[in-house]
N, C-alpha and C. Protein backbone atom coordinates (compact mmCIF):
# COMPACT_ATOMS: atom_id res chain seq x y z
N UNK A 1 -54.02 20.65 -3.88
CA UNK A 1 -54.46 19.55 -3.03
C UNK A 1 -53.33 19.16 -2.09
N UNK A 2 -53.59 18.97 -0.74
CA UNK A 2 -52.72 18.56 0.18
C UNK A 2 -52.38 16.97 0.35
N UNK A 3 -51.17 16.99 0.16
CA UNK A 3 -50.61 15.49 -0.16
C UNK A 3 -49.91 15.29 1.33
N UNK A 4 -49.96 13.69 1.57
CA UNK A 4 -49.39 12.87 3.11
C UNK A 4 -48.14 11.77 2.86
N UNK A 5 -47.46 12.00 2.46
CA UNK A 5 -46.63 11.07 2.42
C UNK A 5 -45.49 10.59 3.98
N UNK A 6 -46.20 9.65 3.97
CA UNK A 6 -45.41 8.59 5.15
C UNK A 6 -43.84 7.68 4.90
N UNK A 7 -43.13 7.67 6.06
CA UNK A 7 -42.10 6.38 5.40
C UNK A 7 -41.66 6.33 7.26
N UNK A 8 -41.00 4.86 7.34
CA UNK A 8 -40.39 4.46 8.03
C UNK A 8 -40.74 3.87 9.17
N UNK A 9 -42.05 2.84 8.54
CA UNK A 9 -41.97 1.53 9.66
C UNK A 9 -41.47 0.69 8.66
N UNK A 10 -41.51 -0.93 10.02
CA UNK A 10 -40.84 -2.13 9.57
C UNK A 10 -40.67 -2.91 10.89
N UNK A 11 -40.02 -3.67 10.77
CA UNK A 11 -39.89 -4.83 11.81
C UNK A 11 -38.72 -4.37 12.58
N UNK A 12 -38.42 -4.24 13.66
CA UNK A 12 -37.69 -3.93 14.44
C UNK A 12 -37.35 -4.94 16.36
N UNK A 13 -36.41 -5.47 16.48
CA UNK A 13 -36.51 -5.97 17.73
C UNK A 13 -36.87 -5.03 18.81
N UNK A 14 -37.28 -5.54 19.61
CA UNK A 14 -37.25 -5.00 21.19
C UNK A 14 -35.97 -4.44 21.69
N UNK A 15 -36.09 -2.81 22.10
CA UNK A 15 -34.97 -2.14 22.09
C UNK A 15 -34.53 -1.61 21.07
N UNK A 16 -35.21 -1.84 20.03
CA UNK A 16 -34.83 -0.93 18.66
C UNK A 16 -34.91 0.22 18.70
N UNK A 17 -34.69 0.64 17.98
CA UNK A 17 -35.28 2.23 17.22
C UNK A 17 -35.99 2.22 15.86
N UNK A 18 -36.49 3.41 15.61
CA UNK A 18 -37.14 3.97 14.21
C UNK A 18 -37.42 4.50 14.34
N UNK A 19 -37.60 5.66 12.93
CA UNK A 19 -38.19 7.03 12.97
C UNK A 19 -39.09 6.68 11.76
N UNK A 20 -40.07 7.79 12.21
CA UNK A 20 -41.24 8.24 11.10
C UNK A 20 -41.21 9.23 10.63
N UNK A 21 -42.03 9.56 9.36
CA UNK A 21 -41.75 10.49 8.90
C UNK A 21 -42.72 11.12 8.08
N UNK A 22 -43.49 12.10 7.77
CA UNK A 22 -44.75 12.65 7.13
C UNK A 22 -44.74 13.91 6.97
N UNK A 23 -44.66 13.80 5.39
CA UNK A 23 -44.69 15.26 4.76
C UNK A 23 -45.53 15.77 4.13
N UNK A 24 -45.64 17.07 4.43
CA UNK A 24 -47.59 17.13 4.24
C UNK A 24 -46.72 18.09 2.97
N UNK A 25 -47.51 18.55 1.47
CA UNK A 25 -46.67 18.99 0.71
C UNK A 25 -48.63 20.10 0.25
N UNK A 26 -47.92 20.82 -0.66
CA UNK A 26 -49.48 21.92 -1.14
C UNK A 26 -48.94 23.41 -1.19
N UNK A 27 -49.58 24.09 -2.54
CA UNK A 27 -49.18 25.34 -2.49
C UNK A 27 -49.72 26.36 -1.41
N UNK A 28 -49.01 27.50 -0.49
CA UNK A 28 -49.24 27.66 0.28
C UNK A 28 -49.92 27.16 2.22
N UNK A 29 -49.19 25.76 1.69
CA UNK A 29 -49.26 25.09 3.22
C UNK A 29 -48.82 25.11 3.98
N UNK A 30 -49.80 24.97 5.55
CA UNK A 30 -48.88 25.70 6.57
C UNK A 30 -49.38 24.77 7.75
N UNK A 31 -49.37 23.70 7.98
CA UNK A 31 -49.91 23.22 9.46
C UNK A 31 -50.22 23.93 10.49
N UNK A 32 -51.30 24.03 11.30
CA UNK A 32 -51.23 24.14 12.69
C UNK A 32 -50.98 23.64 13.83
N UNK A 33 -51.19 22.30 13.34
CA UNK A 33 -51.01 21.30 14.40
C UNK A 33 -50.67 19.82 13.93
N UNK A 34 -49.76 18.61 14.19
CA UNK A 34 -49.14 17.71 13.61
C UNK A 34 -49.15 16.68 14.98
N UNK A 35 -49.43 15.23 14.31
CA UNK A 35 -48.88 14.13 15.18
C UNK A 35 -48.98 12.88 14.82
N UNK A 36 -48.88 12.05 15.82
CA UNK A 36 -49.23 10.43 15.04
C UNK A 36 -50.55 10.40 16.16
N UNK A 37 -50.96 8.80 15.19
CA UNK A 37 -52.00 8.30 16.11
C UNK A 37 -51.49 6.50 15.50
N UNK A 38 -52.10 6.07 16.52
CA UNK A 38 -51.58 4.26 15.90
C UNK A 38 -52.98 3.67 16.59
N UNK A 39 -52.90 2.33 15.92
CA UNK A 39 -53.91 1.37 16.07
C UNK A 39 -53.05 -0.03 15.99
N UNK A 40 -53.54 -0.44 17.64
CA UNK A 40 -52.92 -2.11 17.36
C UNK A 40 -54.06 -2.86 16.86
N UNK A 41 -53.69 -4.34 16.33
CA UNK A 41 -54.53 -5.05 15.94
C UNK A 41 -56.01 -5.27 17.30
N UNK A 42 -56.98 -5.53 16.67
CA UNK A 42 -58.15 -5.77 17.63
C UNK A 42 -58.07 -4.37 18.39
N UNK A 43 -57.41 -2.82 18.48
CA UNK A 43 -57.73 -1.98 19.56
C UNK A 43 -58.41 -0.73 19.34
N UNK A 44 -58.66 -0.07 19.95
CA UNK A 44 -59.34 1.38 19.08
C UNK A 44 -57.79 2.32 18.96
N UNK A 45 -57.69 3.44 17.93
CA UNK A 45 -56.60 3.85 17.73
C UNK A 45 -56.83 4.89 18.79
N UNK A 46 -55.64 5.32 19.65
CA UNK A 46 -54.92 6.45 20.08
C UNK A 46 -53.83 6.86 19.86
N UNK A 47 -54.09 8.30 20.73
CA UNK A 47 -52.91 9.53 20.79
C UNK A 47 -51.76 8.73 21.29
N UNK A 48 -50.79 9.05 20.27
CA UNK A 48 -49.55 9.10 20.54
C UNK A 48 -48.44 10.18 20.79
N UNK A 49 -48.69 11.28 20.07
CA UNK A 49 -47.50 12.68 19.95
C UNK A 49 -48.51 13.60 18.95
N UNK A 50 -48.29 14.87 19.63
CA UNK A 50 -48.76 15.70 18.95
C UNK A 50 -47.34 16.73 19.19
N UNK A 51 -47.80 17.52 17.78
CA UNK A 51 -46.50 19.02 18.29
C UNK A 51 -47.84 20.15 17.46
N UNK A 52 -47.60 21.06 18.10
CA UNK A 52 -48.39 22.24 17.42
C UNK A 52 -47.22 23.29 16.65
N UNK A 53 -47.90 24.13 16.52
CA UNK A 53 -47.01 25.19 15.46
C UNK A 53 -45.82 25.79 16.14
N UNK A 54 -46.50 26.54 17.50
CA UNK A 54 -45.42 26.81 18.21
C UNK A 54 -44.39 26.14 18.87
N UNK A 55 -44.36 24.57 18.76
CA UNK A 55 -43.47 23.67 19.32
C UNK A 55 -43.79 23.27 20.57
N UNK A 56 -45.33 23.38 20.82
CA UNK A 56 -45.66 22.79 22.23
C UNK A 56 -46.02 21.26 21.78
N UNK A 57 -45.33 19.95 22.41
CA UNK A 57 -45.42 18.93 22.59
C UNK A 57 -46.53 17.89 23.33
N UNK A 58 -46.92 16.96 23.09
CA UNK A 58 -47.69 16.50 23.85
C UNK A 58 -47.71 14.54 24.01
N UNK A 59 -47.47 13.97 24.82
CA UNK A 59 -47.23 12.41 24.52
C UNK A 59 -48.44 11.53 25.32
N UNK A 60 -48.41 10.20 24.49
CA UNK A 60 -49.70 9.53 25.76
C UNK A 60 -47.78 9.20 26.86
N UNK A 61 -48.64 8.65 27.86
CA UNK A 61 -47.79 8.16 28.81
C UNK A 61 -47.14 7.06 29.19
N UNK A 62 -47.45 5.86 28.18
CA UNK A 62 -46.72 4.95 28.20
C UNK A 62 -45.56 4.98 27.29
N UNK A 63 -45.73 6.50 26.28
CA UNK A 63 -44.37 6.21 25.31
C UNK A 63 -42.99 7.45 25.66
N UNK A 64 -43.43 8.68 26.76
CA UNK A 64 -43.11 9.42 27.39
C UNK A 64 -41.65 8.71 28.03
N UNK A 65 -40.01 9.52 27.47
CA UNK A 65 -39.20 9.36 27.14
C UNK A 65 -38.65 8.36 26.39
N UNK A 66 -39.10 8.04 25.74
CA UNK A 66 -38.89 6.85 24.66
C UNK A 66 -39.22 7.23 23.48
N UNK A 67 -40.36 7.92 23.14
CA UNK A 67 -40.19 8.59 21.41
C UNK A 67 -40.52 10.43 21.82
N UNK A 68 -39.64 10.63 20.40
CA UNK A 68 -39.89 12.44 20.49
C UNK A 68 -40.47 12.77 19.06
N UNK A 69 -41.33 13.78 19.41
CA UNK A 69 -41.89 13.81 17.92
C UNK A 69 -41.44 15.33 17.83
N UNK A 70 -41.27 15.63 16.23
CA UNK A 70 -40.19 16.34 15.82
C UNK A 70 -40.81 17.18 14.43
N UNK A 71 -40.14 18.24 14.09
CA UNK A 71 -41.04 19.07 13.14
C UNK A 71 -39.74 19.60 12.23
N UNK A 72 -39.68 19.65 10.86
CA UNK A 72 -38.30 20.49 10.23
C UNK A 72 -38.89 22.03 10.22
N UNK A 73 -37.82 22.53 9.78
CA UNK A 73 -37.99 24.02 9.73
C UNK A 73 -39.25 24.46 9.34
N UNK A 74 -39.58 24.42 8.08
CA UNK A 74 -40.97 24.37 7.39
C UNK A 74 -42.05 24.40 8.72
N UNK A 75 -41.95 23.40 9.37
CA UNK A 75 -43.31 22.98 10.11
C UNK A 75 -44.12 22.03 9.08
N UNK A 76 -43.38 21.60 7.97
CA UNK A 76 -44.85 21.10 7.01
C UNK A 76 -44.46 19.68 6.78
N UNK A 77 -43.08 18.79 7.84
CA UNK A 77 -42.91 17.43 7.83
C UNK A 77 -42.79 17.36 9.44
N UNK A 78 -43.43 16.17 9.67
CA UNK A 78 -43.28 15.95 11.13
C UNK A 78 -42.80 14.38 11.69
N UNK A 79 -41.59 14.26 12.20
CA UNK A 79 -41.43 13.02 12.60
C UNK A 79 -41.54 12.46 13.70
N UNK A 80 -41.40 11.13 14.15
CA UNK A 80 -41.49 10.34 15.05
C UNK A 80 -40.42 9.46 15.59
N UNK A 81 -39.68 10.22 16.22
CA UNK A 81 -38.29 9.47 16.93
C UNK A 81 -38.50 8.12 17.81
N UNK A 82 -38.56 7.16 17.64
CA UNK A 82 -38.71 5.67 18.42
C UNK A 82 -37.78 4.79 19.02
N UNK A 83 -37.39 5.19 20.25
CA UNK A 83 -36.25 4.07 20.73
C UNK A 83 -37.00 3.21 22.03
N UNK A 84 -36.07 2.33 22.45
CA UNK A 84 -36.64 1.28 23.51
C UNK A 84 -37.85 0.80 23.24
N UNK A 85 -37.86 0.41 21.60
CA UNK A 85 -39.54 -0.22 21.25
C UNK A 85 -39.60 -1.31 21.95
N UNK A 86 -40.91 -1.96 22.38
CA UNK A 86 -41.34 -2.66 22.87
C UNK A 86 -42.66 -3.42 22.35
N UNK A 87 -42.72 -4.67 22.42
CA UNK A 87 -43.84 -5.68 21.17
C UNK A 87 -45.51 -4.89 21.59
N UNK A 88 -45.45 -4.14 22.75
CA UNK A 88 -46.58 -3.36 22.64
C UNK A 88 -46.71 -2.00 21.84
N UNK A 89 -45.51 -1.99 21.16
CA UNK A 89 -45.81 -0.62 20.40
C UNK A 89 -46.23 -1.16 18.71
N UNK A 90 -46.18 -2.29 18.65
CA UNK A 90 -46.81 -2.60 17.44
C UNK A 90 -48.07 -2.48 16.84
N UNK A 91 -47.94 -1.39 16.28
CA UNK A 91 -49.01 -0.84 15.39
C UNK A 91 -49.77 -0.44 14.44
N UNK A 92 -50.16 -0.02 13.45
CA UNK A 92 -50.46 0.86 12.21
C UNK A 92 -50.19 2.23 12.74
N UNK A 93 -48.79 3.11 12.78
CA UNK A 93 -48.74 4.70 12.92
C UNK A 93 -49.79 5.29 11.62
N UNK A 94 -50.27 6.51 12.05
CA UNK A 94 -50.86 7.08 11.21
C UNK A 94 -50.53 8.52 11.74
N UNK A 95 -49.74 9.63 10.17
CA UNK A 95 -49.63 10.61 10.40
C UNK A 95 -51.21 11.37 10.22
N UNK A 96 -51.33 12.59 11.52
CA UNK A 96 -52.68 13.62 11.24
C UNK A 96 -51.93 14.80 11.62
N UNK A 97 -52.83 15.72 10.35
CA UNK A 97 -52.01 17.33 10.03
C UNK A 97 -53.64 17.87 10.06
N UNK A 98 -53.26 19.18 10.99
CA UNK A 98 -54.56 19.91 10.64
C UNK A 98 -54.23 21.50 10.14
N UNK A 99 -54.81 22.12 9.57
CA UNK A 99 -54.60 23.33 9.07
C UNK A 99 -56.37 23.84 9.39
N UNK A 100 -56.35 24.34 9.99
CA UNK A 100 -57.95 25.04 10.35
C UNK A 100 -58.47 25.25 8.68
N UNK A 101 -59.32 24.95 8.10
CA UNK A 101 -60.44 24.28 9.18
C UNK A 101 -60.72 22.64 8.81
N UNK A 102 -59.30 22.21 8.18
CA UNK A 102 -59.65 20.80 7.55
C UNK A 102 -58.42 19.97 8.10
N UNK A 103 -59.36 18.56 8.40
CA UNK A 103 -57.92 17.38 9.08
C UNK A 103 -57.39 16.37 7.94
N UNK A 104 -56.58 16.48 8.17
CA UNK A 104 -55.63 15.41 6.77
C UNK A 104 -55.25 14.39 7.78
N UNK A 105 -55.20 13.00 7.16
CA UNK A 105 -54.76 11.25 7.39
C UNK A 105 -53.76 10.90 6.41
N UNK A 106 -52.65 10.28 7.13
CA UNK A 106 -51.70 9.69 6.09
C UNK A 106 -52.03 8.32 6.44
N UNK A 107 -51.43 7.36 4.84
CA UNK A 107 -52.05 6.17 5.19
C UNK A 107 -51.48 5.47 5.90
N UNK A 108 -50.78 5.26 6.97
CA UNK A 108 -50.33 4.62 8.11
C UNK A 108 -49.55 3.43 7.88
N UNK A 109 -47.73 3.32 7.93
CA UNK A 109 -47.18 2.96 8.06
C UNK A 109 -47.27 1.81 9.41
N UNK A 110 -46.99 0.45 8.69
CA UNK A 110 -47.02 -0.32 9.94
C UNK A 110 -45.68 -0.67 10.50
N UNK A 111 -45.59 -0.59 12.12
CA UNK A 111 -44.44 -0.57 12.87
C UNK A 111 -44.88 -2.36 13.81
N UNK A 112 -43.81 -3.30 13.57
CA UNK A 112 -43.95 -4.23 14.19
C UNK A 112 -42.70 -4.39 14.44
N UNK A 113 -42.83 -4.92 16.62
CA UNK A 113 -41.97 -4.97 17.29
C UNK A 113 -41.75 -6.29 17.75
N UNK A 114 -40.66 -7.25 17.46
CA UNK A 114 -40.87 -8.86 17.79
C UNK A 114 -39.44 -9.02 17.71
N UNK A 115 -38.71 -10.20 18.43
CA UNK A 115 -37.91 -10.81 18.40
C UNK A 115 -37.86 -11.83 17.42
């Protein structure tokens, strides 16, 4: 069975940093494709960072040079580099791993940005 383990939100000022972190674990596991997705309070959730297998990247555009999302050797943990946060990035992150032909949800670490 394919396991999601998340770590590394929390409260952070404006101009902070944080990283995320989600490790997808299972015998013979292999991602194809990895990223976050977040949900602010009251919003529908979107794309935030995707990376695929081969290391092609993808960001929405309001977080485009400000977080990098990141993969270890494996390919089978994927993180979320966060600097110059801002009180609009406060969210529920949620790691998603897909391995054809099934999508995995981690349970979503909440990231809140406030002075």
């Amino acid at each position: 069975q394919v396991q999601l383990v998340e770590s590394g939100g929390g409260l952070v000022q404006p101009g902070g940093s944080l990283r995320l972190s989600c490790a997808a674990s299972g015998s013979g596991f292999s991602p194809n494709y990895m990223g976050w997705y977040r949900q602010a309070p009251g919003q529908e959730r979107e794309l935030v960072a995707t990376v695929t297998s081969s290391g092609i990247t993808n960001y929405r555009d309001s977080v485009k040079g400000r977080f990098t999302i990141s993969t270890d050797n494996a390919k089978t943990t994927v993180f979320l580099q966060m600097s110059s946060l801002k009180p609009e990035d406060t969210a529920v992150y949620c790691c998603y791993v897909h391995r054809w032909p099934r999508e995995y949800w981690g349970q979503g670490p909440k990231v809140t940005v406030t002075s």
